[in-house]
N, C-alpha and C. Protein backbone atom coordinates (compact mmCIF):
# COMPACT_ATOMS: atom_id res chain seq x y z
N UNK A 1 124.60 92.21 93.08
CA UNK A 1 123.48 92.43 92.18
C UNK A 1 122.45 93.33 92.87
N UNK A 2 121.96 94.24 92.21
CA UNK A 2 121.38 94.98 92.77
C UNK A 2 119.96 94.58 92.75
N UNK A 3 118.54 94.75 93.63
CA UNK A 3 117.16 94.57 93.76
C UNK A 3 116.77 95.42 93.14
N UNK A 4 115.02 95.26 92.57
CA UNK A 4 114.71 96.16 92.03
C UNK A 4 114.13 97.21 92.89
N UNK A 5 113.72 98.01 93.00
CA UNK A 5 113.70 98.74 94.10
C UNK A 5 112.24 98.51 95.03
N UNK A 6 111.17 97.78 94.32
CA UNK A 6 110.26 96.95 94.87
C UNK A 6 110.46 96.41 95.69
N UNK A 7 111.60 95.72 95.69
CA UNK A 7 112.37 94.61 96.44
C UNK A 7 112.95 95.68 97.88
N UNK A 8 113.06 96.72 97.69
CA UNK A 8 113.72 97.45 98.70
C UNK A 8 112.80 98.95 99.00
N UNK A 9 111.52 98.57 99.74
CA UNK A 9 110.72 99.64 100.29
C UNK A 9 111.48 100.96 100.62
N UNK A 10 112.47 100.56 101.49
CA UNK A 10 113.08 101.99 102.09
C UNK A 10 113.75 102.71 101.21
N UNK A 11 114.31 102.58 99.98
CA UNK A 11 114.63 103.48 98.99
C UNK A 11 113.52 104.49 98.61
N UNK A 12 112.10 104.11 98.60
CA UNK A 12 110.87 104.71 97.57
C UNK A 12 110.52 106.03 98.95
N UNK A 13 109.92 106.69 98.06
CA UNK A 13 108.87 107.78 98.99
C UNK A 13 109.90 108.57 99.79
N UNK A 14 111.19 108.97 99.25
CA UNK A 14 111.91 110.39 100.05
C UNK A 14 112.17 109.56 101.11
N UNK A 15 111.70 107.94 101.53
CA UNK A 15 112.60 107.69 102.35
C UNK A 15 113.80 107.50 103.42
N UNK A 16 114.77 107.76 102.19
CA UNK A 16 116.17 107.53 103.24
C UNK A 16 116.85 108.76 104.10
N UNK A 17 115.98 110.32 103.19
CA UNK A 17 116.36 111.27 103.57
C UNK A 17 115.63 111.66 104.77
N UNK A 18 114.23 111.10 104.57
CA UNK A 18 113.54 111.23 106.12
C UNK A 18 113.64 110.56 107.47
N UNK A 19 114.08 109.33 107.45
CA UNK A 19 115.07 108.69 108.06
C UNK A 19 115.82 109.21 108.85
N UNK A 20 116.79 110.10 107.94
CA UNK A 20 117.92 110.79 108.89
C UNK A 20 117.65 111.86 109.59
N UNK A 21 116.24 112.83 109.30
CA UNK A 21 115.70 113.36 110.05
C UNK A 21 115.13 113.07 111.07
N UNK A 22 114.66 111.67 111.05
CA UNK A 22 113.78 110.81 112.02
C UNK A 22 115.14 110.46 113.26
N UNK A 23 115.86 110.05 112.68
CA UNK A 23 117.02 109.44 113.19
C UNK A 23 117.76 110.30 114.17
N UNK A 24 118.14 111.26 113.56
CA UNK A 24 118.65 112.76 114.04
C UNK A 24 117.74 113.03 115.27
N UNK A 25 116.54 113.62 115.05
CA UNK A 25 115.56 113.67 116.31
C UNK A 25 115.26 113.25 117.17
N UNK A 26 115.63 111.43 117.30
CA UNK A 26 115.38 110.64 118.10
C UNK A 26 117.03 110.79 119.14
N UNK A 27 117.99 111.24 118.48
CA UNK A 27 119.43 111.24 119.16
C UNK A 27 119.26 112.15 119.76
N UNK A 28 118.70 113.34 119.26
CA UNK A 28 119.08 114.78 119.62
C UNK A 28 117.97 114.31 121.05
N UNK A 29 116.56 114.65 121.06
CA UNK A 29 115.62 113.92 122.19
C UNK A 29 116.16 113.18 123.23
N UNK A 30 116.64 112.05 122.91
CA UNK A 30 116.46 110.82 123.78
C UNK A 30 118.00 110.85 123.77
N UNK A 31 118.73 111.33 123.49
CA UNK A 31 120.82 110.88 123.75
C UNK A 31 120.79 109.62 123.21
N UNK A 32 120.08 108.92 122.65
CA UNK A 32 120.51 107.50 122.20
C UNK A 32 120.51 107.45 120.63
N UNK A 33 120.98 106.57 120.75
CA UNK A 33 120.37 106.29 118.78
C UNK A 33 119.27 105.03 118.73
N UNK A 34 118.47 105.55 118.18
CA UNK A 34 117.16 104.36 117.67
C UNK A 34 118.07 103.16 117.12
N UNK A 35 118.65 103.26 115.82
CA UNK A 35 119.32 101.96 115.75
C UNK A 35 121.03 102.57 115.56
N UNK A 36 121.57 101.50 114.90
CA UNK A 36 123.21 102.13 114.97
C UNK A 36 123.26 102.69 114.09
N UNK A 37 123.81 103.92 113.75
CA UNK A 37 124.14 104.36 112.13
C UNK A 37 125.25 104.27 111.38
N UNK A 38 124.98 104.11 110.40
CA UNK A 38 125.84 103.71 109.36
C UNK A 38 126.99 104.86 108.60
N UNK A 39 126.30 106.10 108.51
CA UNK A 39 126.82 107.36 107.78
C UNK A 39 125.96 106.91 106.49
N UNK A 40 125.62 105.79 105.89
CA UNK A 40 124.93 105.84 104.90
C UNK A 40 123.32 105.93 104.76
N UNK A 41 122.96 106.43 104.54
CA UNK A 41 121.56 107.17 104.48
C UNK A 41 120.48 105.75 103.57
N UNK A 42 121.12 105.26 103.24
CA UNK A 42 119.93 103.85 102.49
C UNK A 42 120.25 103.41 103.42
N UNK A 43 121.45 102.90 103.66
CA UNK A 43 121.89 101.86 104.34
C UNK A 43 120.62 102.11 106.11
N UNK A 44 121.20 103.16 106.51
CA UNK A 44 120.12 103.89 107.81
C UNK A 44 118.89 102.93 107.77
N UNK A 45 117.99 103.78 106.54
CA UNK A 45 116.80 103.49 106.27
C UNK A 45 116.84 102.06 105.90
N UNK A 46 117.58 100.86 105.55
CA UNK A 46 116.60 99.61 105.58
C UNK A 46 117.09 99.43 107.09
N UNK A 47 117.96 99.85 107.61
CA UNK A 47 118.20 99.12 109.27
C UNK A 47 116.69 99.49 109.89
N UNK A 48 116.51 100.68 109.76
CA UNK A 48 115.33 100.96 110.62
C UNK A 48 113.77 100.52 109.60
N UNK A 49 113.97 99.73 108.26
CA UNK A 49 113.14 99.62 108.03
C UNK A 49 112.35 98.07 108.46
N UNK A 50 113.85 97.10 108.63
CA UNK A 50 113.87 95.99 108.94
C UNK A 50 114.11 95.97 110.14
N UNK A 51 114.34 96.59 111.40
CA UNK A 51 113.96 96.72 112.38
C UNK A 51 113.29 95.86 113.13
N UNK A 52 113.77 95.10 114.65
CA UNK A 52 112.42 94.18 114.95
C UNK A 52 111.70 94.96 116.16
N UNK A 53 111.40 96.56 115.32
CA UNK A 53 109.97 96.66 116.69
C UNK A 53 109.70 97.81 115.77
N UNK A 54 108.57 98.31 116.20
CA UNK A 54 107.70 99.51 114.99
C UNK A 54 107.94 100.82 115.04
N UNK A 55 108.24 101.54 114.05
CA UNK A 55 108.46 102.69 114.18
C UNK A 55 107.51 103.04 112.30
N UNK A 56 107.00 104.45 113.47
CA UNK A 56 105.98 105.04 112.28
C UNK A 56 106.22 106.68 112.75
N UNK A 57 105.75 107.31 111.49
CA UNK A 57 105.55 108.95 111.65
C UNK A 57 104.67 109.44 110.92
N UNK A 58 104.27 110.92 111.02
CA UNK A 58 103.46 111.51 110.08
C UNK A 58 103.70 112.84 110.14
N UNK A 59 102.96 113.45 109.37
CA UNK A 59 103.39 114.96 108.98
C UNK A 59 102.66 116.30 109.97
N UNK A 60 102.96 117.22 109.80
CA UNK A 60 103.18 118.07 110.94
C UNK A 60 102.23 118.86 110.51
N UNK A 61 101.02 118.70 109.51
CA UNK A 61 99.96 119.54 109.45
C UNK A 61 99.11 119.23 110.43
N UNK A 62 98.10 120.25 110.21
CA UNK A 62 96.95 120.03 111.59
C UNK A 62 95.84 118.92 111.79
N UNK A 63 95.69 118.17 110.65
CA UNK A 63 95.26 116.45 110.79
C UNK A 63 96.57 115.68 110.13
N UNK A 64 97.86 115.20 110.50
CA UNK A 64 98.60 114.65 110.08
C UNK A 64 98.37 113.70 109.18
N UNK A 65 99.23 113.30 108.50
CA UNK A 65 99.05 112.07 107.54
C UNK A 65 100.20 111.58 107.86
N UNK A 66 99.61 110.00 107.85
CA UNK A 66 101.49 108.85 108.19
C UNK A 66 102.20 108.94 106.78
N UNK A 67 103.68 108.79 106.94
CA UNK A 67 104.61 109.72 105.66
C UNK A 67 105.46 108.33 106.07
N UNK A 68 105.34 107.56 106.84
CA UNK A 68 106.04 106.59 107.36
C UNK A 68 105.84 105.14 107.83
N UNK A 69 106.55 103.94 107.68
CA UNK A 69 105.74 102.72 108.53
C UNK A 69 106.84 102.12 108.02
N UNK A 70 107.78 101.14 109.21
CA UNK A 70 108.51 100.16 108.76
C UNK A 70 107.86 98.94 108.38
N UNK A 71 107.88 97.87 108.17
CA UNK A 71 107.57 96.60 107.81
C UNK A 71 106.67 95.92 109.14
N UNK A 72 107.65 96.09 110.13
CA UNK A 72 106.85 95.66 111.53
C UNK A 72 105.73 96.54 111.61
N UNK A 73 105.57 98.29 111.74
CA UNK A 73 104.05 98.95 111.49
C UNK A 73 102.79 98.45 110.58
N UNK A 74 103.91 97.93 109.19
CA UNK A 74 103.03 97.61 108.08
C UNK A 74 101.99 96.43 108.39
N UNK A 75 103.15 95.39 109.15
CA UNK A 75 102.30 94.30 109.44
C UNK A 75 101.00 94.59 110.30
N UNK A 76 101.34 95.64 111.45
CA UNK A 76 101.18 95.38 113.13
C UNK A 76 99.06 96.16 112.66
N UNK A 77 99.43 96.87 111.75
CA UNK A 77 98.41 97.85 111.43
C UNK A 77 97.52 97.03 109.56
N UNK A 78 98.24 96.08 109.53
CA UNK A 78 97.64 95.26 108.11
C UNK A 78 97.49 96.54 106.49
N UNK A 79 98.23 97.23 106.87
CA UNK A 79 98.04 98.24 105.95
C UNK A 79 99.43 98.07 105.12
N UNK A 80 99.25 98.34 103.77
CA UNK A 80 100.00 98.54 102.61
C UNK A 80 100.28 100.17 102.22
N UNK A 81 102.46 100.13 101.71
CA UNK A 81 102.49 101.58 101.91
C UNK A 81 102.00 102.24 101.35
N UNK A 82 101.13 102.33 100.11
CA UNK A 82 100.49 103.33 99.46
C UNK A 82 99.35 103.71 100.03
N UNK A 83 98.59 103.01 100.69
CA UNK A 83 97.38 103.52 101.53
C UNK A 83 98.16 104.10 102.90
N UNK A 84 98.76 103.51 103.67
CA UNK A 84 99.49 104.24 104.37
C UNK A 84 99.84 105.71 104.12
N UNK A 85 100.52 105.81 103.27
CA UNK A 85 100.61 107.36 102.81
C UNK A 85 99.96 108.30 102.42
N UNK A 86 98.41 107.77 102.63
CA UNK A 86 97.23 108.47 102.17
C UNK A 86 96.68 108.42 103.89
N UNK A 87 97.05 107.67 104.57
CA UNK A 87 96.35 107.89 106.03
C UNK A 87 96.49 108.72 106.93
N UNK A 88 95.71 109.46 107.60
CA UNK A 88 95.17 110.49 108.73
C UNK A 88 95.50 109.82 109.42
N UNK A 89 96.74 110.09 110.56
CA UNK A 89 97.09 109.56 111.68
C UNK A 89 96.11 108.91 112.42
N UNK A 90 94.78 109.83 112.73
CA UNK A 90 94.31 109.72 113.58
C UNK A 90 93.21 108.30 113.35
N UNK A 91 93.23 108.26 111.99
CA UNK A 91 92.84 106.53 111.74
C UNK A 91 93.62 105.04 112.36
N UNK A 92 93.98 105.37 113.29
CA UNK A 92 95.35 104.19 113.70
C UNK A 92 94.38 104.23 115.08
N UNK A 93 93.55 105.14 115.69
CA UNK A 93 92.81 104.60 117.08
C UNK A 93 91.59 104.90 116.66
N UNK A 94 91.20 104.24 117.28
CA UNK A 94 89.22 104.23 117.23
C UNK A 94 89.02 105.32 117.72
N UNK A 95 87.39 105.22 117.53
CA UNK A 95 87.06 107.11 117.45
C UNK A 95 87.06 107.46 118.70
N UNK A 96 87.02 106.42 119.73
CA UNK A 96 86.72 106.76 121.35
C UNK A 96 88.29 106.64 122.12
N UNK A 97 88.92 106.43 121.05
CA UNK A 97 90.15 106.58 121.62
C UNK A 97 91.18 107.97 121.29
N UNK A 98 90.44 108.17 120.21
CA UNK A 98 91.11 109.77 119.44
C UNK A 98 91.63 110.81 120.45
N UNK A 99 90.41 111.57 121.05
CA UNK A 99 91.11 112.29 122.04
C UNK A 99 92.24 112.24 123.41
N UNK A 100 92.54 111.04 123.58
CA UNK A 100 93.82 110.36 124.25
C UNK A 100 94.80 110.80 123.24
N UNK A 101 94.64 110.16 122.38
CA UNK A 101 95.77 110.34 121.25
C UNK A 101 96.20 111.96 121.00
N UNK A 102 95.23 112.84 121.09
CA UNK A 102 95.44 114.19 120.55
C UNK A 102 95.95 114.51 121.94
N UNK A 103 95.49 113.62 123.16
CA UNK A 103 97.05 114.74 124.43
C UNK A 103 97.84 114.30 124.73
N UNK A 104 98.25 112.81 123.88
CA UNK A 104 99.38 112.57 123.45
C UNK A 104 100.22 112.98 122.69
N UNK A 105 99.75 113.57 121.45
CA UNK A 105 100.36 114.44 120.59
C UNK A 105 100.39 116.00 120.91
N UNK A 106 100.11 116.48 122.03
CA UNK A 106 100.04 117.87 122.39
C UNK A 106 100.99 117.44 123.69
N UNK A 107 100.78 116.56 124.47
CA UNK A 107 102.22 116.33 125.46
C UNK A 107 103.38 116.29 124.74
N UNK A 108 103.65 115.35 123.58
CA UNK A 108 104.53 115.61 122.65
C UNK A 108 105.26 116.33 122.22
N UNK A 109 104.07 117.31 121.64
CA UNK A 109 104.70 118.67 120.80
C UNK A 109 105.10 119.58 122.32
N UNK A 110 104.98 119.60 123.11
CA UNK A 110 105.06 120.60 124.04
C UNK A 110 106.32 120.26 125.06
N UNK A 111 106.56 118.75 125.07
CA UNK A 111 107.87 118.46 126.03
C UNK A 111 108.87 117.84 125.16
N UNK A 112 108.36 117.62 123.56
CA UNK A 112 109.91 117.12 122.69
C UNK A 112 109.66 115.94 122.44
N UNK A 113 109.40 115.07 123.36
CA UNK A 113 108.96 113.66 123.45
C UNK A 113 108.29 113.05 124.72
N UNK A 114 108.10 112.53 124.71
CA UNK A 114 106.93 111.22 125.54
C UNK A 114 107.48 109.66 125.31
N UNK A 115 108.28 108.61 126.47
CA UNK A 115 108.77 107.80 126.99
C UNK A 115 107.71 106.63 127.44
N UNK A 116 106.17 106.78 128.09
CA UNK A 116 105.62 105.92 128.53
C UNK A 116 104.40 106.12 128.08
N UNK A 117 104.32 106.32 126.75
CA UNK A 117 102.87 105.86 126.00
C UNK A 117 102.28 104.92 126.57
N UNK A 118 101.30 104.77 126.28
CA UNK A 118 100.66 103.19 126.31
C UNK A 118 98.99 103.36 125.37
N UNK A 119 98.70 102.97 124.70
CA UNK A 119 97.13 103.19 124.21
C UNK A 119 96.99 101.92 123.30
N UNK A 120 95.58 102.21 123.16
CA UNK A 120 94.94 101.26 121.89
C UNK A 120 94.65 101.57 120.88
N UNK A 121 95.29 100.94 119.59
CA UNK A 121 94.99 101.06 118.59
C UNK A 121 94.10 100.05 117.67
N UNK A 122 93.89 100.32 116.23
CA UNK A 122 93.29 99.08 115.43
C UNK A 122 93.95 99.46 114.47
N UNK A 123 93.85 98.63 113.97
CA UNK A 123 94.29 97.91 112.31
C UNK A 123 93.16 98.41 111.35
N UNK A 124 93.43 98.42 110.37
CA UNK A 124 92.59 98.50 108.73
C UNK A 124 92.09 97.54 108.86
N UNK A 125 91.66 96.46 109.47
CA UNK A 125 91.14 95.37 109.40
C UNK A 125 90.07 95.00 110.90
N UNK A 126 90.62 96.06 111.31
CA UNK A 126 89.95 96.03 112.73
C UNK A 126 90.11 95.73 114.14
N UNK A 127 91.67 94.69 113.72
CA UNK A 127 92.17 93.65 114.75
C UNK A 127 92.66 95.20 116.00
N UNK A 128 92.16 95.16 117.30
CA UNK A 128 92.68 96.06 117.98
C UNK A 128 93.91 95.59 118.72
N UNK A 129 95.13 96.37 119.02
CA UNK A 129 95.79 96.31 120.08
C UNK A 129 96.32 97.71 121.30
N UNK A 130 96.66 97.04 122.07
CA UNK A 130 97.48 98.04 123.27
C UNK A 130 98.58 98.02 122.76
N UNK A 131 99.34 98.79 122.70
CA UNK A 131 100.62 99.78 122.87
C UNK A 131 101.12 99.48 124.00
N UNK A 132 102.24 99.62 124.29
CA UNK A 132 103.02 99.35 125.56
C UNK A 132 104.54 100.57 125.64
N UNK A 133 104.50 101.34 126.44
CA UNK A 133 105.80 101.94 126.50
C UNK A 133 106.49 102.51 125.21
N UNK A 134 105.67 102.96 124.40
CA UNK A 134 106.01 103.76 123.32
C UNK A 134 106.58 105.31 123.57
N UNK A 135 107.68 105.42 122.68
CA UNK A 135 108.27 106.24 122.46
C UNK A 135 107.52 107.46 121.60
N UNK A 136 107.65 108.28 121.98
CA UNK A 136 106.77 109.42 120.71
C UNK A 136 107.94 110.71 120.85
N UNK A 137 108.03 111.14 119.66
CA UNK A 137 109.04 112.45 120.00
C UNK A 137 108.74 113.27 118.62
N UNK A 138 109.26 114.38 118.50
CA UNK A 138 108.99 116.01 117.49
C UNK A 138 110.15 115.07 116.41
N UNK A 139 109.70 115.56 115.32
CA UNK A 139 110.79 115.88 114.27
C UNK A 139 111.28 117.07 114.03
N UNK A 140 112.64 117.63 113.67
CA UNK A 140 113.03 118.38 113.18
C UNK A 140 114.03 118.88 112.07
N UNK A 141 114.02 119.26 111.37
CA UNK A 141 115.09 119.25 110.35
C UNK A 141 115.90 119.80 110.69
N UNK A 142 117.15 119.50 110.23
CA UNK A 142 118.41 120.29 110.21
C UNK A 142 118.36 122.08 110.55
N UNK A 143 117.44 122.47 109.79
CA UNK A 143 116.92 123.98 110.08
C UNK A 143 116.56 123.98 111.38
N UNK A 144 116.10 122.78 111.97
CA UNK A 144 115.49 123.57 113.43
C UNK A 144 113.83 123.56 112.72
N UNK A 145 113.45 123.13 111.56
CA UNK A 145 111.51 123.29 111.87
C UNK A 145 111.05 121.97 111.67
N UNK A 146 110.22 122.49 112.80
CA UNK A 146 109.47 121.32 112.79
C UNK A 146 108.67 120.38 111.64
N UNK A 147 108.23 119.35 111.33
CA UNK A 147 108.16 118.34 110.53
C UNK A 147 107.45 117.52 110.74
N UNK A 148 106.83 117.02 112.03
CA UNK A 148 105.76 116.16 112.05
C UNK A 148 106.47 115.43 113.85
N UNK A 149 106.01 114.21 113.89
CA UNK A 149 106.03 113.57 114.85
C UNK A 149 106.53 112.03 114.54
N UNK A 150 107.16 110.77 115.81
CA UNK A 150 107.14 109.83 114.74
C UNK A 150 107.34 109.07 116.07
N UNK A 151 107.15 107.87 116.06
CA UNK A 151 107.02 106.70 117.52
C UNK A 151 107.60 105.80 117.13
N UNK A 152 108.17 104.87 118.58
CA UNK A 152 108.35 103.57 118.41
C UNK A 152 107.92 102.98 119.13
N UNK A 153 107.73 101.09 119.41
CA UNK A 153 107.08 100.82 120.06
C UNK A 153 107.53 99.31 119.94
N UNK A 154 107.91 98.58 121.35
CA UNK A 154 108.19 96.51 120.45
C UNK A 154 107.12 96.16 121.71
N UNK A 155 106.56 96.37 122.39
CA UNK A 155 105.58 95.53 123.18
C UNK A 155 104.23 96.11 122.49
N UNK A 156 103.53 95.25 122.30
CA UNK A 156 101.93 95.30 122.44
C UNK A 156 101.29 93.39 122.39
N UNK A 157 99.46 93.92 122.72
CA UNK A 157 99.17 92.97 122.99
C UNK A 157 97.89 92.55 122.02
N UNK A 158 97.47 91.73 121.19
CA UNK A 158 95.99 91.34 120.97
C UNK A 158 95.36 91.89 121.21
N UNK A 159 93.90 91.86 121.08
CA UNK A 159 92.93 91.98 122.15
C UNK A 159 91.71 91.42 121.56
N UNK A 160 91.32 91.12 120.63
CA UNK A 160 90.68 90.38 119.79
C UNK A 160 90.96 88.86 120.35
């Protein structure tokens, strides 16, 4: 029986196809695969949507917007995906933390990826945490252009 598609986040929002771009990038980068793949492109996208550690992305203009958030992001950040998809990356760290973040995202764009993140973020709600050993790496499409950026991350801490 099939769900309605409510029932199944990772179908909505170009999803499953960005996924495999996400997916793709993280192999091509890192020689590994983020999770196992399937060959099926939904199928991909709920593995990595149900996922137990966070993976988020955003778009490759010059103030990004998140285009992305698995369930674990959704929680970790208290945000819902439609506001999510309206968010400026750079709303995910406090304002005194921003410029860390931007030579994080310029180490990024400039070596492919970045292995030992670590920073603080907050929530839509305010709750702050540290980051631990996050992954950050380029997207690229099949063409070879670039597309935005996208992280993972299973350690962090409170701090509240």
């Amino acid at each position: 029986m099939n769900q309605p598609s409510a029932m199944q986040p990772w179908r909505e929002h170009g999803w499953p196809a960005h996924l495999q771009i996400l997916l793709d990038s993280f192999h091509d980068r890192l020689g590994r695969h983020l999770v196992e793949r399937s060959g099926d492109p939904n199928e991909d996208a709920r593995r990595v949507y149900e996922a137990p550690f966070v993976v988020v992305s955003h778009t490759a203009v010059s103030d990004p917007i998140l285009n992305y958030g698995n369930r674990m992001a959704l929680e970790l950040w208290e945000i819902e995906v439609d506001v999510l998809l309206m968010t400026p990356s750079r709303l995910t760290a406090e304002p005194m933390h921003r410029d860390e973040r931007a030579q994080l995202l310029e180490r990024t764009t400039r070596d492919g990826y970045v292995d030992d993140y670590q920073g603080i973020r907050i929530s839509t709600t305010g709750r702050r945490f540290r980051i631990e050993e996050a992954i950050v790496w380029n997207l690229h499409n099949a063409q070879g252009t670039y597309v935005g950026q996208a992280a993972t991350f299973d350690r962090w801490t409170f701090l509240d």
